[in-house]
PDB file of N, CA and C in Angstrom:
ATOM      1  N   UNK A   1       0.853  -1.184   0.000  1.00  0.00           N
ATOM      2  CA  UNK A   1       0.000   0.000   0.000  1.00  0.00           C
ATOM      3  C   UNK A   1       0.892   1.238   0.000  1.00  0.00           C
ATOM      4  N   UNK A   2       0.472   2.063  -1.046  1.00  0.00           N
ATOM      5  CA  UNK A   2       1.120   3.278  -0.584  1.00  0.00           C
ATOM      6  C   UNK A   2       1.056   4.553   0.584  1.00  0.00           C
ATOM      7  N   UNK A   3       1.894   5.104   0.688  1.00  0.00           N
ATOM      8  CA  UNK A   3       1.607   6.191   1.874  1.00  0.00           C
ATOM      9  C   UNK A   3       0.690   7.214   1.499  1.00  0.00           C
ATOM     10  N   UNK A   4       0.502   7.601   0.112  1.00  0.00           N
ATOM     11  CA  UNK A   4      -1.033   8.474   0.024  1.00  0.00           C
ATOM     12  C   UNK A   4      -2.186   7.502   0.534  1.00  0.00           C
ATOM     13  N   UNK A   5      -1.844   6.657  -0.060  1.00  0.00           N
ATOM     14  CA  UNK A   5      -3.528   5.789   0.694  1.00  0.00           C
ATOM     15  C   UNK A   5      -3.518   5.756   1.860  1.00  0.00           C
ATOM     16  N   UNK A   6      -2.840   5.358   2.460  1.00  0.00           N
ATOM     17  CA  UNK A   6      -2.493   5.376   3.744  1.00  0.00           C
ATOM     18  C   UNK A   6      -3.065   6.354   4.825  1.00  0.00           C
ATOM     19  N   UNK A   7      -2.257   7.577   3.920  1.00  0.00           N
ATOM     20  CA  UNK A   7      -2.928   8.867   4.606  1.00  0.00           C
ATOM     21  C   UNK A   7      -4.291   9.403   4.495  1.00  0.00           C
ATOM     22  N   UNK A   8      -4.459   9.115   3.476  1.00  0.00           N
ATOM     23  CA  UNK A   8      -6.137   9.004   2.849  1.00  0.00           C
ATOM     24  C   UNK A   8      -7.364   8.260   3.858  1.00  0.00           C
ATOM     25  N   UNK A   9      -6.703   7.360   4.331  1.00  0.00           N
ATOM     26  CA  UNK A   9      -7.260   6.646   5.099  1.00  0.00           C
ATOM     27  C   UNK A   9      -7.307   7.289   6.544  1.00  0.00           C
ATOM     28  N   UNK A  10      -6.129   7.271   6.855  1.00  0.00           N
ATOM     29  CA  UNK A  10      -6.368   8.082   8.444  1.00  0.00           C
ATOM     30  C   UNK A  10      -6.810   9.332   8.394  1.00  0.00           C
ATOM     31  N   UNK A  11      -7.262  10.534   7.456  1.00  0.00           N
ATOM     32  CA  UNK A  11      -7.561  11.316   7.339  1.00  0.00           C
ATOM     33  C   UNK A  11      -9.091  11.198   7.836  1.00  0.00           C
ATOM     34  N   UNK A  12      -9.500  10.538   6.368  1.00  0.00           N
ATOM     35  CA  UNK A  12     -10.938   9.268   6.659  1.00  0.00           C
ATOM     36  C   UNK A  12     -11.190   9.451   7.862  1.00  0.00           C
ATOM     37  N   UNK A  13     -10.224   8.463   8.591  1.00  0.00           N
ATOM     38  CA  UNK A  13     -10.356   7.634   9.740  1.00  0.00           C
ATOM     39  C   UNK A  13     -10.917   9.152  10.831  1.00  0.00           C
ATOM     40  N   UNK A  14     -10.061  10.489  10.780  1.00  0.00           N
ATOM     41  CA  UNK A  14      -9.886  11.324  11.859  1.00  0.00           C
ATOM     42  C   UNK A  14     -11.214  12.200  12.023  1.00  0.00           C
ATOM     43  N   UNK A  15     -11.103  12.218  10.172  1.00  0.00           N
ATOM     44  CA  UNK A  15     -12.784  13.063  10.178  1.00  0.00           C
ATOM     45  C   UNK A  15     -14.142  12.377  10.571  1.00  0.00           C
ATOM     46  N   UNK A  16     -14.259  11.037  10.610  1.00  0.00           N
ATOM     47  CA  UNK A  16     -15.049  10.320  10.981  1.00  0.00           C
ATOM     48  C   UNK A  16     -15.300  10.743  12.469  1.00  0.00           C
ATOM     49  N   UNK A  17     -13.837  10.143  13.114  1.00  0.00           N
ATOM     50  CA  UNK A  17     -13.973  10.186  14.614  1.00  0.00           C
ATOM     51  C   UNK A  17     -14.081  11.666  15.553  1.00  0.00           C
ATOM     52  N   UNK A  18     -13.774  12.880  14.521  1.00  0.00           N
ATOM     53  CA  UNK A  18     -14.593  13.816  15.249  1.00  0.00           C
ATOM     54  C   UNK A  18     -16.063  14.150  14.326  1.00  0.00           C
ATOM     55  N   UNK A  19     -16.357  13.209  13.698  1.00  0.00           N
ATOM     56  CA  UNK A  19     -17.770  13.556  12.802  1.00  0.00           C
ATOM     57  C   UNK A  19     -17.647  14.702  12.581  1.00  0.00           C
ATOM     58  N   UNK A  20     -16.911  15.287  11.701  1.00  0.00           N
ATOM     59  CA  UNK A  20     -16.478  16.457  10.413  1.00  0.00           C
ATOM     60  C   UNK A  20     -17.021  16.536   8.710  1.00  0.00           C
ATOM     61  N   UNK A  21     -17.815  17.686   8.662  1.00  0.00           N
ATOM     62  CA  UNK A  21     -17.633  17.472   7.348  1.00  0.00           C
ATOM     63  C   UNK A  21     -16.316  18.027   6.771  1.00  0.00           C
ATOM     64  N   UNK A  22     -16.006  17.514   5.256  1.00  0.00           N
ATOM     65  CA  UNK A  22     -15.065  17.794   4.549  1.00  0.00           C
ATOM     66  C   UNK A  22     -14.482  18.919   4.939  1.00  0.00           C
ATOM     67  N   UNK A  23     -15.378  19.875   4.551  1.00  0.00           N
ATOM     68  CA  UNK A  23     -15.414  21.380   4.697  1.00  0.00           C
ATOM     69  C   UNK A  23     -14.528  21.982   6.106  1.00  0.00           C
ATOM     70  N   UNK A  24     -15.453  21.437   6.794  1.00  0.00           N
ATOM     71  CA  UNK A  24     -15.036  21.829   8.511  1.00  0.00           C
ATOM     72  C   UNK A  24     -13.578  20.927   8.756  1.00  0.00           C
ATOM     73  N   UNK A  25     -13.014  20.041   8.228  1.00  0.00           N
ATOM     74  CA  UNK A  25     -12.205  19.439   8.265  1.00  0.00           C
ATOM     75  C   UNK A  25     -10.853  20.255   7.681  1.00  0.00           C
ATOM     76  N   UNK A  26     -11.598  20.167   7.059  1.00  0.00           N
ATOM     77  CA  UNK A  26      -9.787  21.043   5.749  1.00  0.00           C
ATOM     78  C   UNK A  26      -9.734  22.362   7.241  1.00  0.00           C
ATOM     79  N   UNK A  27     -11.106  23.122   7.610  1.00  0.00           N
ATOM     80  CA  UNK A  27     -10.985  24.085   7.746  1.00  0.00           C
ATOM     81  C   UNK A  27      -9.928  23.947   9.364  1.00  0.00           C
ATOM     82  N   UNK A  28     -10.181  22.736   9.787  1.00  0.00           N
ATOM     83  CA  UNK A  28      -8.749  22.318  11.164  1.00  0.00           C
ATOM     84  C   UNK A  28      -7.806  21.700  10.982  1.00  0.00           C
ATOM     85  N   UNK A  29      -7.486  21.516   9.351  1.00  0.00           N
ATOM     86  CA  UNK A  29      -5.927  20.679   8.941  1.00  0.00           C
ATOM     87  C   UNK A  29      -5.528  21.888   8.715  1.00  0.00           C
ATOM     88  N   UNK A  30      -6.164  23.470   8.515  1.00  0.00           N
ATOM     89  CA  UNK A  30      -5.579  24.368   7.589  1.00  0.00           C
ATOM     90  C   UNK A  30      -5.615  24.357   6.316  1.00  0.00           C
ATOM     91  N   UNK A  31      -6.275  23.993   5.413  1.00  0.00           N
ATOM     92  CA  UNK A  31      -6.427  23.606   4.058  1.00  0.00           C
ATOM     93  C   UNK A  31      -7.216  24.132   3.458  1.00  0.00           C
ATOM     94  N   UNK A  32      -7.525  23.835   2.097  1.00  0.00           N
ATOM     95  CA  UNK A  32      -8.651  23.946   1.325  1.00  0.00           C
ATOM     96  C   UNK A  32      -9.627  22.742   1.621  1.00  0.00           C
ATOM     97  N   UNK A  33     -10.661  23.127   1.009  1.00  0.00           N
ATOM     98  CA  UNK A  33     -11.478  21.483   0.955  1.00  0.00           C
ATOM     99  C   UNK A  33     -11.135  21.064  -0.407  1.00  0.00           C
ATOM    100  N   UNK A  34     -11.073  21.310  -1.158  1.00  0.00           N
ATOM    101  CA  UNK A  34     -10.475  21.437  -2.556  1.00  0.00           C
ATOM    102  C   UNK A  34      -9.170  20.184  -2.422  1.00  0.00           C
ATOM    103  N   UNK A  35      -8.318  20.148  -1.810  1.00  0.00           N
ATOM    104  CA  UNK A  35      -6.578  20.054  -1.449  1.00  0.00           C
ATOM    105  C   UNK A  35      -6.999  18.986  -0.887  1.00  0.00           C
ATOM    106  N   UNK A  36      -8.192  19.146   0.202  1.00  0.00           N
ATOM    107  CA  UNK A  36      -8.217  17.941   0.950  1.00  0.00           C
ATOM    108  C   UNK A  36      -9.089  16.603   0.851  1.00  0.00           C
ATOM    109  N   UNK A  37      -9.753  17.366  -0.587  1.00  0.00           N
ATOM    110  CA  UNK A  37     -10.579  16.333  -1.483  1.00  0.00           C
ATOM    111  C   UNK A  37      -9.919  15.444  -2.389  1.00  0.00           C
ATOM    112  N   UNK A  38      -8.673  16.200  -3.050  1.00  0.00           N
ATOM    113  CA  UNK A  38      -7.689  15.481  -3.705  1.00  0.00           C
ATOM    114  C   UNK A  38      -7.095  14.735  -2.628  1.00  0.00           C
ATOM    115  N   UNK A  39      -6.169  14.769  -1.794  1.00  0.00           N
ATOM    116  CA  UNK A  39      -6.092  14.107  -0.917  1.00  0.00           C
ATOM    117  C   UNK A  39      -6.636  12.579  -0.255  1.00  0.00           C
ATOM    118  N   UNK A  40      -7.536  12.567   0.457  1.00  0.00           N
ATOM    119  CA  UNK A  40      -8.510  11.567   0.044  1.00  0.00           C
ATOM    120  C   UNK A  40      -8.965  10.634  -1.220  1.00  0.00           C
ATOM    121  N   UNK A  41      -9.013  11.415  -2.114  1.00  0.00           N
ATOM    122  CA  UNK A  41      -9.223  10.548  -3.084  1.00  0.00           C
ATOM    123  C   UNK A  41      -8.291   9.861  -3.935  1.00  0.00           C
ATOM    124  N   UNK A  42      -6.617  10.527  -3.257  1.00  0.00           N
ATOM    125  CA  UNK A  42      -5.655  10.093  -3.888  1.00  0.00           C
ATOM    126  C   UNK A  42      -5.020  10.206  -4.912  1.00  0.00           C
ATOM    127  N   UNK A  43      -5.199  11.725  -5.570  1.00  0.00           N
ATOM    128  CA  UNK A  43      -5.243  12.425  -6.407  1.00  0.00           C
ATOM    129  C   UNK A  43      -3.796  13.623  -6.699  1.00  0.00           C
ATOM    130  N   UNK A  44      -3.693  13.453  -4.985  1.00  0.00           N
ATOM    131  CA  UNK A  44      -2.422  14.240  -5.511  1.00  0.00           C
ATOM    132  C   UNK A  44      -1.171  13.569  -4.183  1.00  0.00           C
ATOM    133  N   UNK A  45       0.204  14.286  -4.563  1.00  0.00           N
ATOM    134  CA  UNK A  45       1.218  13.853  -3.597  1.00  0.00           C
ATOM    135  C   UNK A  45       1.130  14.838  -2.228  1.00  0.00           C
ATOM    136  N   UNK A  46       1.211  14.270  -1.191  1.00  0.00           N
ATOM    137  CA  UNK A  46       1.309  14.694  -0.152  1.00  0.00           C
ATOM    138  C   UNK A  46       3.210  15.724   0.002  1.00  0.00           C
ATOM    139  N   UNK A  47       3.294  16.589   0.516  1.00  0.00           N
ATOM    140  CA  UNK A  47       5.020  16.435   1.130  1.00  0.00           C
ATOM    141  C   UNK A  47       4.709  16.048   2.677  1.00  0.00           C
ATOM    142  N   UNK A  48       5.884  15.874   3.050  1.00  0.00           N
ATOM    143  CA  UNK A  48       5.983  14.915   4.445  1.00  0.00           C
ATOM    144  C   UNK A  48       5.900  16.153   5.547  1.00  0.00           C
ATOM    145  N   UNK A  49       6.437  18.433   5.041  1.00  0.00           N
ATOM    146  CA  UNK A  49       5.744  19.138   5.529  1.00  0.00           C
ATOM    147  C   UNK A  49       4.278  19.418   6.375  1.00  0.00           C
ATOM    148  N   UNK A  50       3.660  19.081   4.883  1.00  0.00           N
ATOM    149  CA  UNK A  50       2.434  19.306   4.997  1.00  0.00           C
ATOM    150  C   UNK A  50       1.744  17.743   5.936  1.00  0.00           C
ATOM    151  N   UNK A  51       2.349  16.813   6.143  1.00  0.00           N
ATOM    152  CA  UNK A  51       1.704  15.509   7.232  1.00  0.00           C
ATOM    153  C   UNK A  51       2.011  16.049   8.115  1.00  0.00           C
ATOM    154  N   UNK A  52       2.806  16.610   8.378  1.00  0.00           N
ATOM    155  CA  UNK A  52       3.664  17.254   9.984  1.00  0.00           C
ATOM    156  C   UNK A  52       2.336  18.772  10.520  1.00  0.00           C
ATOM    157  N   UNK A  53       2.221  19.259   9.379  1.00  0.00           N
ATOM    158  CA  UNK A  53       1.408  20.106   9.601  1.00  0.00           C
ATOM    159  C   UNK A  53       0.178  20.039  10.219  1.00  0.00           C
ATOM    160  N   UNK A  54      -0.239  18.790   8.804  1.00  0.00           N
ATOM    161  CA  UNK A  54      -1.914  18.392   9.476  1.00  0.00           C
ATOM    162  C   UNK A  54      -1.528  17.406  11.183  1.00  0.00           C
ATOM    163  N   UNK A  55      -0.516  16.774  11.365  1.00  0.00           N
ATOM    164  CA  UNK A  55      -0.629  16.342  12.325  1.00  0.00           C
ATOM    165  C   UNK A  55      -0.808  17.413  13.701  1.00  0.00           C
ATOM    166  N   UNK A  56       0.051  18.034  13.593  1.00  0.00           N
ATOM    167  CA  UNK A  56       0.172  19.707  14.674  1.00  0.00           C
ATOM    168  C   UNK A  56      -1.163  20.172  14.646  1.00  0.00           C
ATOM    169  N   UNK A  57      -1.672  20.648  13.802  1.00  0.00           N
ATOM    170  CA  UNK A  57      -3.152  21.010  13.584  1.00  0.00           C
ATOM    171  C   UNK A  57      -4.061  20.250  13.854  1.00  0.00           C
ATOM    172  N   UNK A  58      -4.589  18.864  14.074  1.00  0.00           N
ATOM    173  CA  UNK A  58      -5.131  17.715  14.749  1.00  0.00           C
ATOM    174  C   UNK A  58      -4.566  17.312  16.285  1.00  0.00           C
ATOM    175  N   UNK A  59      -3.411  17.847  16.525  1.00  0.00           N
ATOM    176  CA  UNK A  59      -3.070  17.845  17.967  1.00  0.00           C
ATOM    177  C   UNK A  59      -3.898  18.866  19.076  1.00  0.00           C
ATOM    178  N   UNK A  60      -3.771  20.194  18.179  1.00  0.00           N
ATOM    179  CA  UNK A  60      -4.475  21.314  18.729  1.00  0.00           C
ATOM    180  C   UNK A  60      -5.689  21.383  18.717  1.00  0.00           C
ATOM    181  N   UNK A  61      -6.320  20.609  17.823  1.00  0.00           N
ATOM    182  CA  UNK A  61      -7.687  19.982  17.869  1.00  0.00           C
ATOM    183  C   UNK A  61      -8.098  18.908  18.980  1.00  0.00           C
ATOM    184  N   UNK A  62      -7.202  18.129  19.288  1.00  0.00           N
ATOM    185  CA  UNK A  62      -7.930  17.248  19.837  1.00  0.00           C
ATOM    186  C   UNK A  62      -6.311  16.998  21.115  1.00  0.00           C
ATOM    187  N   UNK A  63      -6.011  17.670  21.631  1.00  0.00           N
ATOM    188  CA  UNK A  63      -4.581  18.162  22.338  1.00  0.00           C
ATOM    189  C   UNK A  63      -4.716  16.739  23.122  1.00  0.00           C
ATOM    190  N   UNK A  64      -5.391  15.603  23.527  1.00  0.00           N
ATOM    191  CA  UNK A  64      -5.679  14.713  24.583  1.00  0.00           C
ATOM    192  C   UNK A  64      -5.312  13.172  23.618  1.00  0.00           C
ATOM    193  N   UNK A  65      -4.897  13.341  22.419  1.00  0.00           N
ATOM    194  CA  UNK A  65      -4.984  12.090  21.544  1.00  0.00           C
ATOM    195  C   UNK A  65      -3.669  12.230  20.973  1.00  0.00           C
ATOM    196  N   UNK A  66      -2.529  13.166  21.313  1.00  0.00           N
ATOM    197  CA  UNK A  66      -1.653  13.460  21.019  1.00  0.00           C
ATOM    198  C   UNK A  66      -1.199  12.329  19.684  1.00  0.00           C
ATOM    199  N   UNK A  67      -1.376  13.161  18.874  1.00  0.00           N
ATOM    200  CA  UNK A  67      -1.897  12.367  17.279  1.00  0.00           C
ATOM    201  C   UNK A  67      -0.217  13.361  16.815  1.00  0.00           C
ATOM    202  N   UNK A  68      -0.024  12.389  16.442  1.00  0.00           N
ATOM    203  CA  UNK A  68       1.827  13.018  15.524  1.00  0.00           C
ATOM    204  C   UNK A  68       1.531  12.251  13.925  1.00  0.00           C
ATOM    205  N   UNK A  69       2.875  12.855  13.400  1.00  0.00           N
ATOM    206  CA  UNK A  69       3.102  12.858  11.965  1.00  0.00           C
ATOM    207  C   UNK A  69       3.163  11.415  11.617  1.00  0.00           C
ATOM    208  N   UNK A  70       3.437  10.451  12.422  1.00  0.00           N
ATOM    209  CA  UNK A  70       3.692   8.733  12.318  1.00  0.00           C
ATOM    210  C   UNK A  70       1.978   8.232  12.606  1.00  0.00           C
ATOM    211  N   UNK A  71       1.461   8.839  13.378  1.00  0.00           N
ATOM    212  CA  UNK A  71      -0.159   8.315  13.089  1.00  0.00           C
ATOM    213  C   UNK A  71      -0.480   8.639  11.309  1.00  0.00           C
ATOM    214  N   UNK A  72      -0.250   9.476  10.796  1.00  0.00           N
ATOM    215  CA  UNK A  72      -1.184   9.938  10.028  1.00  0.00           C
ATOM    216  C   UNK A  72      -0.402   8.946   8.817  1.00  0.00           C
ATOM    217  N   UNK A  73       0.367   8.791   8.562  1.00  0.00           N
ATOM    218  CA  UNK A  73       0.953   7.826   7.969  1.00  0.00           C
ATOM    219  C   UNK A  73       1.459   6.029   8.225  1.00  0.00           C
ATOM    220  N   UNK A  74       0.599   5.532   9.507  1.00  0.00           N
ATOM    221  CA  UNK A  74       0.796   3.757   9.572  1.00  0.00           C
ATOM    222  C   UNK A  74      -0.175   3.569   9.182  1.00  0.00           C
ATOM    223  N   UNK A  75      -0.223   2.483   8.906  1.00  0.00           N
ATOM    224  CA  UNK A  75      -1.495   1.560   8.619  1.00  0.00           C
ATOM    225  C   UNK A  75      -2.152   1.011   9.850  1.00  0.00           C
ATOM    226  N   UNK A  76      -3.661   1.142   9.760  1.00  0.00           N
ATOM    227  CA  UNK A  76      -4.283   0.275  11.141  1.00  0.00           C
ATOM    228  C   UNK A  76      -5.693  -0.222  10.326  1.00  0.00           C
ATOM    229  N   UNK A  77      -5.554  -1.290   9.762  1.00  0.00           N
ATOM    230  CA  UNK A  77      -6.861  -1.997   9.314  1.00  0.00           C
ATOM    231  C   UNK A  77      -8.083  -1.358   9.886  1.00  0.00           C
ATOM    232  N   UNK A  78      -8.264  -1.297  11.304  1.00  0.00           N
ATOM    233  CA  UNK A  78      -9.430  -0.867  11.792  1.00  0.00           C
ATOM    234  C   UNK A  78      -9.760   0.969  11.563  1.00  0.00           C
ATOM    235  N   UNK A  79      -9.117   1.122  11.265  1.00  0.00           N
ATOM    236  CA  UNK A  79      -9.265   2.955  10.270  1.00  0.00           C
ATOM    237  C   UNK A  79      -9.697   2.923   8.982  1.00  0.00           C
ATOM    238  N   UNK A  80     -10.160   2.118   8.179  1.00  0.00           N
ATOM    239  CA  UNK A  80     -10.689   2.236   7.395  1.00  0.00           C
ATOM    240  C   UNK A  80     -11.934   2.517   6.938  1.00  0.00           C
ATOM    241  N   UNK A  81     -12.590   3.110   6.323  1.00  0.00           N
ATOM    242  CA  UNK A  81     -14.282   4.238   6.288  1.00  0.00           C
ATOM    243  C   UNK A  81     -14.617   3.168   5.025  1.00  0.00           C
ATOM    244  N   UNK A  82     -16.252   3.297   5.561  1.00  0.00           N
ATOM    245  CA  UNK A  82     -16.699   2.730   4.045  1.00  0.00           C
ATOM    246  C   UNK A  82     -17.409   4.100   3.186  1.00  0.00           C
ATOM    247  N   UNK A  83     -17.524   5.019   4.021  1.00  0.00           N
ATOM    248  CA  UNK A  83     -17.659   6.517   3.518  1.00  0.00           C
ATOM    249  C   UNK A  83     -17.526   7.390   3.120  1.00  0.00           C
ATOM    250  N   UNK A  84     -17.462   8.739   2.562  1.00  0.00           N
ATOM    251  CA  UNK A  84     -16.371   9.549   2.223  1.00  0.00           C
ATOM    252  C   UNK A  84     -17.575  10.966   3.125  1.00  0.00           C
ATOM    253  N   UNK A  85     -18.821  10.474   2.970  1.00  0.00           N
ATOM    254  CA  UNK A  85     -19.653  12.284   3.522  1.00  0.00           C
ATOM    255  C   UNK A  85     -20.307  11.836   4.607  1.00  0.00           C
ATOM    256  N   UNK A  86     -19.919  12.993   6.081  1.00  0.00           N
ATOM    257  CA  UNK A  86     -20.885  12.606   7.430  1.00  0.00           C
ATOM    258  C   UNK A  86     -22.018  11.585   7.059  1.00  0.00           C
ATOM    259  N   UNK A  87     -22.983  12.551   5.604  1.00  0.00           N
ATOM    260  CA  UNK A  87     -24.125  12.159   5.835  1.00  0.00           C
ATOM    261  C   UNK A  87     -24.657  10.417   4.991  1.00  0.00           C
ATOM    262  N   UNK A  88     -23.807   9.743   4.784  1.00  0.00           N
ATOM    263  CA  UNK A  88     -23.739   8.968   4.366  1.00  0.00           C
ATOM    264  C   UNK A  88     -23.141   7.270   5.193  1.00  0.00           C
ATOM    265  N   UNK A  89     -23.175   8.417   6.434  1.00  0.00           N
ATOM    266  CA  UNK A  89     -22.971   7.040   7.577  1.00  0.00           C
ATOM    267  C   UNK A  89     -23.766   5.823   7.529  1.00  0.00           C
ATOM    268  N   UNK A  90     -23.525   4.479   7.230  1.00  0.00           N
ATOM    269  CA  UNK A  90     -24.422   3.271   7.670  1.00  0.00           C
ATOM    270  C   UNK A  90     -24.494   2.181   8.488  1.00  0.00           C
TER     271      UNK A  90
END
């Protein structure tokens, strides 16, 4: 597996677990939703900056889950979404 998917996935995985839309999401990685739609869908290359970034920015979000740049990039089978929009939870 590659590390965009990867990240794609825990991204997935993060917006899920604070039930985020897209939108509101990019808007606490610092992003576009645009950037962070490619992203997800695997569309474009990440730099290892910008993982460090969104990780810092998800720390300050959620300061108690102390979430670093090595979360957002391992693999954990159980992070995987069958979803991509809040409203499409099943």
């Amino acid at each position: 597996m590659k590390l965009g998917e990867i990240l794609a996935i825990n991204l997935k995985y993060y917006r899920k677990k604070y039930n985020l839309s897209q939108e509101k999401f990019a808007e606490v990685l610092g992003t576009t939703l645009s950037y962070l739609n490619q992203i997800e869908n695997k569309k474009v290359d990440v730099k290892l900056s910008t993982v460090d970034k969104f990780a810092k920015k998800l720390e300050k979000y959620d300061y108690k889950s102390n979430i670093t740049s090595e979360d957002l990039v391992s693999y954990y089978s159980e992070r995987i979404t069958n979803y991509k929009r809040i409203d499409e939870k099943k």
